[in-house]
C-alpha atoms as a PDB file:
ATOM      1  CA  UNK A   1     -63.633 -49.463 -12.150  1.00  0.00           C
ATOM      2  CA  UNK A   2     -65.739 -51.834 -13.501  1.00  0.00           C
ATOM      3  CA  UNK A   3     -63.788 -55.370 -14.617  1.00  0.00           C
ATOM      4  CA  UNK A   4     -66.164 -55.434 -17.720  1.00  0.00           C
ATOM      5  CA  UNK A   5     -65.759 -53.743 -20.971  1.00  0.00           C
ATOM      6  CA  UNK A   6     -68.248 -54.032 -24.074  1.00  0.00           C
ATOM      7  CA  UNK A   7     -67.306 -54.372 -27.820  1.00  0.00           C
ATOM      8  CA  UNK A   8     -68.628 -52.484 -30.420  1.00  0.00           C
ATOM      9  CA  UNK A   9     -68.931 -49.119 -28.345  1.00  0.00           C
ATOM     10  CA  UNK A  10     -72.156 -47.463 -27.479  1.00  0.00           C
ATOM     11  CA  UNK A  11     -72.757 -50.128 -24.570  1.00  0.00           C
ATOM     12  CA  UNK A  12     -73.771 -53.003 -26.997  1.00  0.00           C
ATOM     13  CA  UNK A  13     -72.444 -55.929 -27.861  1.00  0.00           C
ATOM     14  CA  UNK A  14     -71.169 -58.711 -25.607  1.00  0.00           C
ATOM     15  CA  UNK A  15     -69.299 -57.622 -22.669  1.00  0.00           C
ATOM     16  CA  UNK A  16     -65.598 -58.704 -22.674  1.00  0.00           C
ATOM     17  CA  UNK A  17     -64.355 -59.466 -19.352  1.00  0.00           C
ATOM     18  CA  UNK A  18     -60.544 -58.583 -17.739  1.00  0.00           C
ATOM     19  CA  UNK A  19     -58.741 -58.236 -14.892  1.00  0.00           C
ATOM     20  CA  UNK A  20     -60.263 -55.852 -12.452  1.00  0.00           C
ATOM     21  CA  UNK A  21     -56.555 -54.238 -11.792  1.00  0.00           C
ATOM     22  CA  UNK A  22     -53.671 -53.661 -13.859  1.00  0.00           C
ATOM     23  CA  UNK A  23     -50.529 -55.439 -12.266  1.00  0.00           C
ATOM     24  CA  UNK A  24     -47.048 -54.276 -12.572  1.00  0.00           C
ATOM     25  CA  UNK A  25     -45.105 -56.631 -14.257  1.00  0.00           C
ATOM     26  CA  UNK A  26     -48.774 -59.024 -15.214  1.00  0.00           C
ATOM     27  CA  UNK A  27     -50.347 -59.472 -18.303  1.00  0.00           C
ATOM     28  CA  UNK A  28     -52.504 -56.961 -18.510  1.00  0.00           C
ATOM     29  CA  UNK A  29     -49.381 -54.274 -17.707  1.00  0.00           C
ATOM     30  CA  UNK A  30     -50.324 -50.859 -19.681  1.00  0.00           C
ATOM     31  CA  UNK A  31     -47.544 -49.379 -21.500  1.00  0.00           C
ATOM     32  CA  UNK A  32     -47.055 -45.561 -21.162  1.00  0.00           C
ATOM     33  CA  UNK A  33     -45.373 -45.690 -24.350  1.00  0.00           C
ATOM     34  CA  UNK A  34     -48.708 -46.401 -25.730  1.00  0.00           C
ATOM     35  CA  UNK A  35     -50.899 -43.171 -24.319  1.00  0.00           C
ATOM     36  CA  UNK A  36     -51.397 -40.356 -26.273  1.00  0.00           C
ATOM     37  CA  UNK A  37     -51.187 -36.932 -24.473  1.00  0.00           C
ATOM     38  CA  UNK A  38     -50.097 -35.836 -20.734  1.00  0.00           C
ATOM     39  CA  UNK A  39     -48.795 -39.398 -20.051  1.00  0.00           C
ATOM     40  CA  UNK A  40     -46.638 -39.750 -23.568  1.00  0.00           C
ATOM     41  CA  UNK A  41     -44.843 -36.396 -22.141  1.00  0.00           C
ATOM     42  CA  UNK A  42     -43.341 -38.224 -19.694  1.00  0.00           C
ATOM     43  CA  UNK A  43     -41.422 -40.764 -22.078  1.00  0.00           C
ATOM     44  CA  UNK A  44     -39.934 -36.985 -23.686  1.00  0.00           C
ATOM     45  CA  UNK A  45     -38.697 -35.632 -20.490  1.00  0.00           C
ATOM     46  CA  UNK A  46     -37.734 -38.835 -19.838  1.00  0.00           C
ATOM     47  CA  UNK A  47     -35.026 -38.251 -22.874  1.00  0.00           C
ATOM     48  CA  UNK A  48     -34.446 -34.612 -22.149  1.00  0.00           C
ATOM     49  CA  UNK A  49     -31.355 -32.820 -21.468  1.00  0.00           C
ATOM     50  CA  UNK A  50     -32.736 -30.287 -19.888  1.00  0.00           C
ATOM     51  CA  UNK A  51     -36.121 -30.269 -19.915  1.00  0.00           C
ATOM     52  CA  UNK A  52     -35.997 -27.433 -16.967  1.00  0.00           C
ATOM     53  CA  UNK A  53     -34.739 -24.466 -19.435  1.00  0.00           C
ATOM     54  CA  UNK A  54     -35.649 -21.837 -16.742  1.00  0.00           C
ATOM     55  CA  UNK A  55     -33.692 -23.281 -14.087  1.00  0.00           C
ATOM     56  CA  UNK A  56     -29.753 -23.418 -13.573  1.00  0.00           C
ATOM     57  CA  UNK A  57     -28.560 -27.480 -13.842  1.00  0.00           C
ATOM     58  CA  UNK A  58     -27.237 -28.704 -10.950  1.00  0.00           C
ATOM     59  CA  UNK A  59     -24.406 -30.984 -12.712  1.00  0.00           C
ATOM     60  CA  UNK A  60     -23.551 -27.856 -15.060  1.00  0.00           C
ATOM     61  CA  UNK A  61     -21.815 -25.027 -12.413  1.00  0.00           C
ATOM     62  CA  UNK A  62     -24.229 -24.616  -9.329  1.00  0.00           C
ATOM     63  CA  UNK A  63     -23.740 -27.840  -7.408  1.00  0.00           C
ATOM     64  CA  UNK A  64     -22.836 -27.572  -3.608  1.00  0.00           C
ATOM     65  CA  UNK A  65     -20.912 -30.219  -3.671  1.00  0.00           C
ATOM     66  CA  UNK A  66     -16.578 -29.767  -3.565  1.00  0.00           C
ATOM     67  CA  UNK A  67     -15.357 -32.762  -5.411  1.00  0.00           C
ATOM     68  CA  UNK A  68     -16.047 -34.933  -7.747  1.00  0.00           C
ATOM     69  CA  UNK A  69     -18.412 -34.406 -11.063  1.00  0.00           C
ATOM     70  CA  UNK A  70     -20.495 -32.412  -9.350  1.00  0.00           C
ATOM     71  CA  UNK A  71     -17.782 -30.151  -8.330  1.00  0.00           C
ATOM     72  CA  UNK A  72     -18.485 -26.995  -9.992  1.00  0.00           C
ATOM     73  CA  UNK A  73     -16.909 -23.864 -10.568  1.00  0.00           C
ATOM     74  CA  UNK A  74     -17.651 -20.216 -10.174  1.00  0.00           C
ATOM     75  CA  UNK A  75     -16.464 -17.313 -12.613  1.00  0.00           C
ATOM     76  CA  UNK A  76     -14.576 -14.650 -10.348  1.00  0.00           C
ATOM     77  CA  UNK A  77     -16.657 -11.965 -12.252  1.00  0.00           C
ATOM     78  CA  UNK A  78     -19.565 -13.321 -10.184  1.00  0.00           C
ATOM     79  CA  UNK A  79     -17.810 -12.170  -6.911  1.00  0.00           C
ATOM     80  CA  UNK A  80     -19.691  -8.284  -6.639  1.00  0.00           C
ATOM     81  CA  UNK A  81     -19.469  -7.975  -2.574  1.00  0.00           C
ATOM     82  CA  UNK A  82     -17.439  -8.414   0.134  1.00  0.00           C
ATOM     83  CA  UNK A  83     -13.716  -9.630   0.225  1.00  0.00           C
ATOM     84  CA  UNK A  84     -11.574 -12.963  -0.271  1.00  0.00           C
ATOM     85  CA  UNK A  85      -9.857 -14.134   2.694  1.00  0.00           C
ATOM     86  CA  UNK A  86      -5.744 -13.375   2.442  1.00  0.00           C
ATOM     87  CA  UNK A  87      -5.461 -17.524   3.178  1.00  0.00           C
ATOM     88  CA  UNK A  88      -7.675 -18.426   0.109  1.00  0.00           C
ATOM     89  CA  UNK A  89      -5.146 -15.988  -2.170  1.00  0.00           C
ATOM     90  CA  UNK A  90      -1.789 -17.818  -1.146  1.00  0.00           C
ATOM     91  CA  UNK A  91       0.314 -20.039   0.913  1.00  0.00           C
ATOM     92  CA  UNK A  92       1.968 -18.346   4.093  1.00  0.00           C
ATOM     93  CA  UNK A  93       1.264 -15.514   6.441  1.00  0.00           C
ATOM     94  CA  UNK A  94      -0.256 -12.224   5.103  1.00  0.00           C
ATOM     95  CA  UNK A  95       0.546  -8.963   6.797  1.00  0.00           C
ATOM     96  CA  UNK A  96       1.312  -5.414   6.308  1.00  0.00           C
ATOM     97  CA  UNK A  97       5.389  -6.312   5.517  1.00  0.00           C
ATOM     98  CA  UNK A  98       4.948  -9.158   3.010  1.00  0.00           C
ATOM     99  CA  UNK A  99       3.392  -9.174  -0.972  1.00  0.00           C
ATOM    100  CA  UNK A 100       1.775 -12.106  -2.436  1.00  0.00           C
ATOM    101  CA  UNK A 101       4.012 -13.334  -5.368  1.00  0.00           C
ATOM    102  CA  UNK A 102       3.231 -14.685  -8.540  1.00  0.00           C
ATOM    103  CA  UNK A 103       3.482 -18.416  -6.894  1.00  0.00           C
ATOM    104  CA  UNK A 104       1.082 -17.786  -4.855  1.00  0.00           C
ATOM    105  CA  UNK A 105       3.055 -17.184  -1.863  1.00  0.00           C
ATOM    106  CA  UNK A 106       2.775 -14.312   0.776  1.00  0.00           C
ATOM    107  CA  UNK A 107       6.852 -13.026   0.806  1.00  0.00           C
ATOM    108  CA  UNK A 108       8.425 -10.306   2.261  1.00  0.00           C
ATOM    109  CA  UNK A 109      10.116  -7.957  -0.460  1.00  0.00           C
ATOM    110  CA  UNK A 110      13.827  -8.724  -1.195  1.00  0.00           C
ATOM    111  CA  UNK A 111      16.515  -6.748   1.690  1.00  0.00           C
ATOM    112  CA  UNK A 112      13.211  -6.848   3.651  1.00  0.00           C
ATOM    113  CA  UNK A 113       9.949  -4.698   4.416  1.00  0.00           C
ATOM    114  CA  UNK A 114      11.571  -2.450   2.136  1.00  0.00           C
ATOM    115  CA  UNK A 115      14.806  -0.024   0.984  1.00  0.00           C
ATOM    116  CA  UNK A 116      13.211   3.256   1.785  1.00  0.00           C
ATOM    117  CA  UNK A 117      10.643   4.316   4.646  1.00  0.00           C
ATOM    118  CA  UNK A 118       9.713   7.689   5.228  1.00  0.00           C
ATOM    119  CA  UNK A 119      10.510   8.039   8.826  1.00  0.00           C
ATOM    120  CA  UNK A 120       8.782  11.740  10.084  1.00  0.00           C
ATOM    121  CA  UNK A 121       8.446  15.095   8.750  1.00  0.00           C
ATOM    122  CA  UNK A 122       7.357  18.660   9.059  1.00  0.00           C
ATOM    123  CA  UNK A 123       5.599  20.611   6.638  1.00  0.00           C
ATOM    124  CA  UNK A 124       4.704  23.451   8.246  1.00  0.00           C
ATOM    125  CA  UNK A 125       7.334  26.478   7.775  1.00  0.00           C
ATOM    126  CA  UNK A 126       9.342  27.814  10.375  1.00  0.00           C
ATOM    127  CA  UNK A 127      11.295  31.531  10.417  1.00  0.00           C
ATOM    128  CA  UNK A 128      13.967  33.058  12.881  1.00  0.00           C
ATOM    129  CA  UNK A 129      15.570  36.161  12.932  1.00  0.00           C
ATOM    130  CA  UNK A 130      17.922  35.385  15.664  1.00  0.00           C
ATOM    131  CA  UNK A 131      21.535  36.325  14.954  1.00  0.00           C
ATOM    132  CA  UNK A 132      22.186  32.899  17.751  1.00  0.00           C
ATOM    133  CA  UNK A 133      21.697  29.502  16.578  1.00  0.00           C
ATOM    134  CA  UNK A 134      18.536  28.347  17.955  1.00  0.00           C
ATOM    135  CA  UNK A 135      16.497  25.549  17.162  1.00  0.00           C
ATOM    136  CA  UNK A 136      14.503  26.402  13.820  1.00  0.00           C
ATOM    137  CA  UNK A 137      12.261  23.585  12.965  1.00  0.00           C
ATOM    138  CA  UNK A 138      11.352  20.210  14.479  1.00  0.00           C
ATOM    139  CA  UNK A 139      11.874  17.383  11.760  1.00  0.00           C
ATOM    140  CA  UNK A 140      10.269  14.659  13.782  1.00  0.00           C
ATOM    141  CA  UNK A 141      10.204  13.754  17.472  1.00  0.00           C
ATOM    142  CA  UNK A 142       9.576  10.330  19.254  1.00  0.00           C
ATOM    143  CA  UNK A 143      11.075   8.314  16.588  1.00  0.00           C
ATOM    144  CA  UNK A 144      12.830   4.680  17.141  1.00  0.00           C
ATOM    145  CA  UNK A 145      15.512   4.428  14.863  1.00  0.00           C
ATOM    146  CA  UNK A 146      17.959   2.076  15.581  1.00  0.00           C
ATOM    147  CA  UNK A 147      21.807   3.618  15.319  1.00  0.00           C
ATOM    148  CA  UNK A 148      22.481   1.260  13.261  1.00  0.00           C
ATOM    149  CA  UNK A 149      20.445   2.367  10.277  1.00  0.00           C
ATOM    150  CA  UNK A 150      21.477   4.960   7.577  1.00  0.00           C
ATOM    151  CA  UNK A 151      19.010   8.067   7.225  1.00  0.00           C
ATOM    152  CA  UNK A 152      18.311  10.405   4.029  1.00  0.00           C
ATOM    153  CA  UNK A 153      17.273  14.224   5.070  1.00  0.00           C
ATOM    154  CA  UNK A 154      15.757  16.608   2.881  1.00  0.00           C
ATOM    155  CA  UNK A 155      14.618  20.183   3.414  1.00  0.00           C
ATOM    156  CA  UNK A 156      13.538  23.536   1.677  1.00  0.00           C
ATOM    157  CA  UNK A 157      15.135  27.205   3.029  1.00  0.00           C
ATOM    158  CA  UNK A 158      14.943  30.678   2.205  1.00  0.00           C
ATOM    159  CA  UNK A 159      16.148  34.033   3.134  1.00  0.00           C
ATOM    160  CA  UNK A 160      14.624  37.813   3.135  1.00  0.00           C
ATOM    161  CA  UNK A 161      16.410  40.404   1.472  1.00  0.00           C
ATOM    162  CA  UNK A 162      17.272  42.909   4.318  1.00  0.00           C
ATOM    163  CA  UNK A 163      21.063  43.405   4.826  1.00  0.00           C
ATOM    164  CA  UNK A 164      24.157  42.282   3.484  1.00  0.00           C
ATOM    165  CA  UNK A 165      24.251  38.676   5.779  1.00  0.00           C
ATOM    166  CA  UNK A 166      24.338  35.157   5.121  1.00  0.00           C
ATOM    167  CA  UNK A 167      21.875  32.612   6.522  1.00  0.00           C
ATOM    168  CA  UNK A 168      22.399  29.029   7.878  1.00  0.00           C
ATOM    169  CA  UNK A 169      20.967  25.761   9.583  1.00  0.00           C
ATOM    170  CA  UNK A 170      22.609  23.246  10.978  1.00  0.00           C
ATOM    171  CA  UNK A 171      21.032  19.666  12.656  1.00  0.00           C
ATOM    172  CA  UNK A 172      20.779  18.699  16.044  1.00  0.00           C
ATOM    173  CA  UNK A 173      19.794  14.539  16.239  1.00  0.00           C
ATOM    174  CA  UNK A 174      18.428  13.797  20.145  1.00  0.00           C
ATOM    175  CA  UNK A 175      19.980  16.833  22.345  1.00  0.00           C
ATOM    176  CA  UNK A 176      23.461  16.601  19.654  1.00  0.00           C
ATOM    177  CA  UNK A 177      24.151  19.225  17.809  1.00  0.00           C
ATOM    178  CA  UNK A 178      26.322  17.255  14.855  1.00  0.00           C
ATOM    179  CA  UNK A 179      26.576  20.440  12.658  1.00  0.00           C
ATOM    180  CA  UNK A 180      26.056  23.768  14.088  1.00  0.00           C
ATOM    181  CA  UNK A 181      24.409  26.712  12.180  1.00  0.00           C
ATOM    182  CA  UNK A 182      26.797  28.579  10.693  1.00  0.00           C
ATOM    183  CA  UNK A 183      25.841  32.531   8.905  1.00  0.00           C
ATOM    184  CA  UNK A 184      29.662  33.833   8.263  1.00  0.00           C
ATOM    185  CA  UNK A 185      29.912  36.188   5.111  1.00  0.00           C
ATOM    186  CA  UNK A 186      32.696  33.808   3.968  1.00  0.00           C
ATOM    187  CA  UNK A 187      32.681  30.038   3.703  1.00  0.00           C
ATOM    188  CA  UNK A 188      29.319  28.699   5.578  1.00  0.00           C
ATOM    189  CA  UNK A 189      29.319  25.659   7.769  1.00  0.00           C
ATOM    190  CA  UNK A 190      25.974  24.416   7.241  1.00  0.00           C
ATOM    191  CA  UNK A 191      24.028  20.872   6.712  1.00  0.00           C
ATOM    192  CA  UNK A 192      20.609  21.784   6.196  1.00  0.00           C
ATOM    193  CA  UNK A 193      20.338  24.758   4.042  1.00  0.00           C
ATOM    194  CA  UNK A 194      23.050  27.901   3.439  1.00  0.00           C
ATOM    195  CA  UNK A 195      22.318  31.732   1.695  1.00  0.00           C
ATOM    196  CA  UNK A 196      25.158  33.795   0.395  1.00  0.00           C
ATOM    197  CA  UNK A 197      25.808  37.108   2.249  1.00  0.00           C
ATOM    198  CA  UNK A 198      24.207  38.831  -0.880  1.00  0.00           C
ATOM    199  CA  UNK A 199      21.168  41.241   0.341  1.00  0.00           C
ATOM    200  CA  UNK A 200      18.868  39.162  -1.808  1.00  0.00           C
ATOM    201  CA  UNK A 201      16.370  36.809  -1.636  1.00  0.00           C
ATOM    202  CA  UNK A 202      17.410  33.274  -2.164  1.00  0.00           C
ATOM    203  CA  UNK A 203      15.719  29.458  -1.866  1.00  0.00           C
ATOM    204  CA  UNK A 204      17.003  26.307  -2.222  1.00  0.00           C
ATOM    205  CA  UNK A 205      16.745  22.453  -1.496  1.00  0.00           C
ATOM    206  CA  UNK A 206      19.225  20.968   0.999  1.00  0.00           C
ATOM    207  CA  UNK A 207      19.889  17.294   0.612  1.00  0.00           C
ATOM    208  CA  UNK A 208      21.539  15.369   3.680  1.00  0.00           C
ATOM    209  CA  UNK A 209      22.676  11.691   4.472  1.00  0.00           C
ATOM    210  CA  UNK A 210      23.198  10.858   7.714  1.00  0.00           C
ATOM    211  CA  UNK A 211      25.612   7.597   8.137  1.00  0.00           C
ATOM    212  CA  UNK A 212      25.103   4.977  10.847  1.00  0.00           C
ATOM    213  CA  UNK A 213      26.831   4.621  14.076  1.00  0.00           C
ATOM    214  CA  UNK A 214      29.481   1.648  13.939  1.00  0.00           C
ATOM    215  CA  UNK A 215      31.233   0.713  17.238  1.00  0.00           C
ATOM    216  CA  UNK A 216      34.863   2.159  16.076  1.00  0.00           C
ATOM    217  CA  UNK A 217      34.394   4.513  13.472  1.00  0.00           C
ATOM    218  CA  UNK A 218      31.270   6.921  15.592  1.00  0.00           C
ATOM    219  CA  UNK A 219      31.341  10.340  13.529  1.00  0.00           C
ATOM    220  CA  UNK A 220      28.465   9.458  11.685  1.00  0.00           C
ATOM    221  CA  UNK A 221      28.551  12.187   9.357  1.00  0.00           C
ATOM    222  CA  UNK A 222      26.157  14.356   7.688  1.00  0.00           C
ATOM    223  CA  UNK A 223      27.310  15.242   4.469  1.00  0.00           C
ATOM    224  CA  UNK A 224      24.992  18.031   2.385  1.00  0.00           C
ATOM    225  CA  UNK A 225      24.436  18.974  -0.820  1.00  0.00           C
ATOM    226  CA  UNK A 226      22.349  22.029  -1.570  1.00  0.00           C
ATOM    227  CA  UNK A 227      21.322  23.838  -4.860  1.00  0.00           C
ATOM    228  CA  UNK A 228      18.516  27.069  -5.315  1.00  0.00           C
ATOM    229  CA  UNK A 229      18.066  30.058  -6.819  1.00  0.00           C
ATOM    230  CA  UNK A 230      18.434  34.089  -5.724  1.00  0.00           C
ATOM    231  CA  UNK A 231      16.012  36.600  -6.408  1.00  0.00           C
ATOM    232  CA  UNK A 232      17.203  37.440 -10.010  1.00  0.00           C
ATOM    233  CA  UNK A 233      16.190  33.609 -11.021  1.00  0.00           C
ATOM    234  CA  UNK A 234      19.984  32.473 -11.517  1.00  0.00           C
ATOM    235  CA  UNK A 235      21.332  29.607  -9.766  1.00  0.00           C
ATOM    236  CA  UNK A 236      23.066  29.519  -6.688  1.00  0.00           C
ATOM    237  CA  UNK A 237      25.434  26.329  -5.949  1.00  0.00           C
ATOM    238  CA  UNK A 238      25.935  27.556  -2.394  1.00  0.00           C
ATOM    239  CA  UNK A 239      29.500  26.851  -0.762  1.00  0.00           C
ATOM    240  CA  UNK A 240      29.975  24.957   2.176  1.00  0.00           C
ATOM    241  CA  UNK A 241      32.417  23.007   4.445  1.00  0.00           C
ATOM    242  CA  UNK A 242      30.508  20.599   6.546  1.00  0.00           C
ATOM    243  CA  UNK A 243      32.534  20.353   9.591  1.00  0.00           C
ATOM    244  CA  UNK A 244      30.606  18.536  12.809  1.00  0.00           C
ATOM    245  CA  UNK A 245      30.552  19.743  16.229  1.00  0.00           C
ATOM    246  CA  UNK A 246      29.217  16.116  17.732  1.00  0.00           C
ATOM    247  CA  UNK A 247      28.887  12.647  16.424  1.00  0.00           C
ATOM    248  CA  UNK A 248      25.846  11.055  15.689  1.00  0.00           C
ATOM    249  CA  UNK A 249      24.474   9.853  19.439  1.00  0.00           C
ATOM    250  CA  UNK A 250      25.134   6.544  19.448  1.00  0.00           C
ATOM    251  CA  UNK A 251      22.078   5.164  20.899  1.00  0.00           C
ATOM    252  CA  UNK A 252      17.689   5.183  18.950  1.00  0.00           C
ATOM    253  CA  UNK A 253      17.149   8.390  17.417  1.00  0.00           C
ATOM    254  CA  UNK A 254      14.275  10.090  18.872  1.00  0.00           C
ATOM    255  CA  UNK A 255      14.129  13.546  17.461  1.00  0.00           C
ATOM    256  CA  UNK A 256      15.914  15.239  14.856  1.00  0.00           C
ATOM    257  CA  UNK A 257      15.560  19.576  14.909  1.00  0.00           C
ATOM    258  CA  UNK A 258      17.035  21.434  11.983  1.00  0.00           C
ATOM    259  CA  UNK A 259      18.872  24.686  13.722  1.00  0.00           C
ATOM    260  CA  UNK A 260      19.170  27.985  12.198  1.00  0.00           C
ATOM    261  CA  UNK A 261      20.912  31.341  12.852  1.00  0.00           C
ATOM    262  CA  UNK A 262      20.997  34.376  10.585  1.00  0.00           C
ATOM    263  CA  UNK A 263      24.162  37.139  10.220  1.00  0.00           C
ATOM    264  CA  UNK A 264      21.482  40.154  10.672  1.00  0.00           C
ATOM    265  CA  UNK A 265      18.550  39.976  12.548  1.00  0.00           C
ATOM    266  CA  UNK A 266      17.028  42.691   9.704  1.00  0.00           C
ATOM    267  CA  UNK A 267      16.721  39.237   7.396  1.00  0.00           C
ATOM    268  CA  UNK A 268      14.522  36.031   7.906  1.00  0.00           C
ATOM    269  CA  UNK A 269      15.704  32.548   7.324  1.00  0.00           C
ATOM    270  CA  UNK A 270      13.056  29.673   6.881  1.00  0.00           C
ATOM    271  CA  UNK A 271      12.894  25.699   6.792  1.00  0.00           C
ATOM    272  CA  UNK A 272      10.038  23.769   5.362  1.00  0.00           C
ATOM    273  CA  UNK A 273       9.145  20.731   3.916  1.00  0.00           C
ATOM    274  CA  UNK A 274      11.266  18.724   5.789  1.00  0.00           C
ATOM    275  CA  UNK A 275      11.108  14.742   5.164  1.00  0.00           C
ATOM    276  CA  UNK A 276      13.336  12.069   7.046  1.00  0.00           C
ATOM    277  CA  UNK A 277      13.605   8.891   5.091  1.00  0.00           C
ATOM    278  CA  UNK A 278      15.087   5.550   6.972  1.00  0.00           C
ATOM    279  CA  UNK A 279      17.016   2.647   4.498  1.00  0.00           C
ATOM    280  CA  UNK A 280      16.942  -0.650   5.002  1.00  0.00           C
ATOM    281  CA  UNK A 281      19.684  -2.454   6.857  1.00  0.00           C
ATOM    282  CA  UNK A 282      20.441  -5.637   5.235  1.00  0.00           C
END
């Protein structure tokens, strides 16, 4: 750049002389604020919110940064994919046996991991004939219930029309038998499901608690309650006088088999749906 500049325009005149550089900070300093076009745009993004209207600002909710101003936040809504840690959604331990409260805290439920676990079942009918008790249907096997803890037993049953015989199951718990299957025409000793000696059809649902074992008192009872219907549709509230032939083995339950045993081998009794339920001990 020349350090020579003529008046009047067109090359004539006089030349004026100046500086042959422009000095930051010197007298012959150029002010931007003085330019007309691409340099005056920087004195309005200079003064801009947010001159970048395409882009996300950093201060706004995007920073990377933890604390402080820059801190940022992040709507949950955003969150389409994967999952949250269980440490980032409360204080404590997370597990299978605990629930995260409304403080924020990972608890197990009040009286424990819970008042009512299903234990085992069987859903798969089972029929005898046999005028001998004999085992009928296999509740659940290779269970570890303490002796300790109270159990709830329910079950379906049915019997055939056929002859004029009753129909019975009874319970064995491990290799017990605590009630025996009973199929008198009379009164019916029977836990898990009695028929009348009518030669009908009747179903019903038997409903069984089975105590726990305490050091001196070891019956352990199973005390039933059944209810159905025959084959006209009426009601049947079927008698019975639970009496036990064995206490409840005092030791972990293992397997519990319903037993059945029919007056007349010309009928079929039946056991299904059979669901063992464990309660809390607290």
């Amino acid at each position: 750049m020349s350090g020579t500049h003529f008046s009047g325009g067109g090359g004539g005149g006089a030349p004026e002389s100046h500086a042959s550089q422009h000095q930051d900070g010197g007298a012959d300093e150029i002010s931007i604020a003085a330019l007309s076009g691409t340099p005056a745009a920087l004195t309005t993004h200079e003064g801009a919110a947010d001159p970048h209207s395409v882009y996300r600002l950093e201060s706004a909710d995007h920073s990377h940064q933890s604390t402080g101003l820059q801190g940022g936040t992040l709507d949950a809504a955003a969150i389409t994919a994967g999952t949250i840690a269980t440490a980032r959604l409360g204080s404590g331990t997370a597990n299978n046996t605990v629930f995260l409260r409304g403080d924020q805290t990972w608890a197990a439920p009040a009286g424990g991991s819970g008042a009512l676990a299903r234990a085992g079942g069987n859903t798969t009918e089972a029929t005898t004939t046999s005028t001998s008790a004999v085992d009928l249907l296999t509740v659940a096997t290779g269970l570890s219930v303490a002796a300790n803890v109270p159990l709830f037993l329910r079950n379906l049953f049915r019997k055939t029309t056929g002859a004029a015989a009753a129909a019975g199951c009874g319970l064995k718990l491990n290799s017990t038998t605590v009630a025996e299957a009973e199929s008198s025409s009379g009164s019916v000793t029977s836990v898990c499901g009695t028929c009348s000696a009518a030669n009908q059809a009747e179903s019903g649902e038997a409903v069984n608690w089975i105590a726990p074992i305490v050091t001196d008192y070891t019956f352990g009872a199973s005390q039933g309650l059944y209810f159905g219907s025959n084959s006209s549709g009426s009601v049947v509230n079927f008698p019975q006088t639970v009496s036990s032939n064995g206490n409840r083995p005092n030791a972990t339950l293992t397997d519990v088999i319903i037993r059945g045993k029919t007056g007349n081998n010309a009928i079929t009794l039946g056991a299904d749906e059979a669901h063992l339920y464990s309660y809390t001990v607290s």
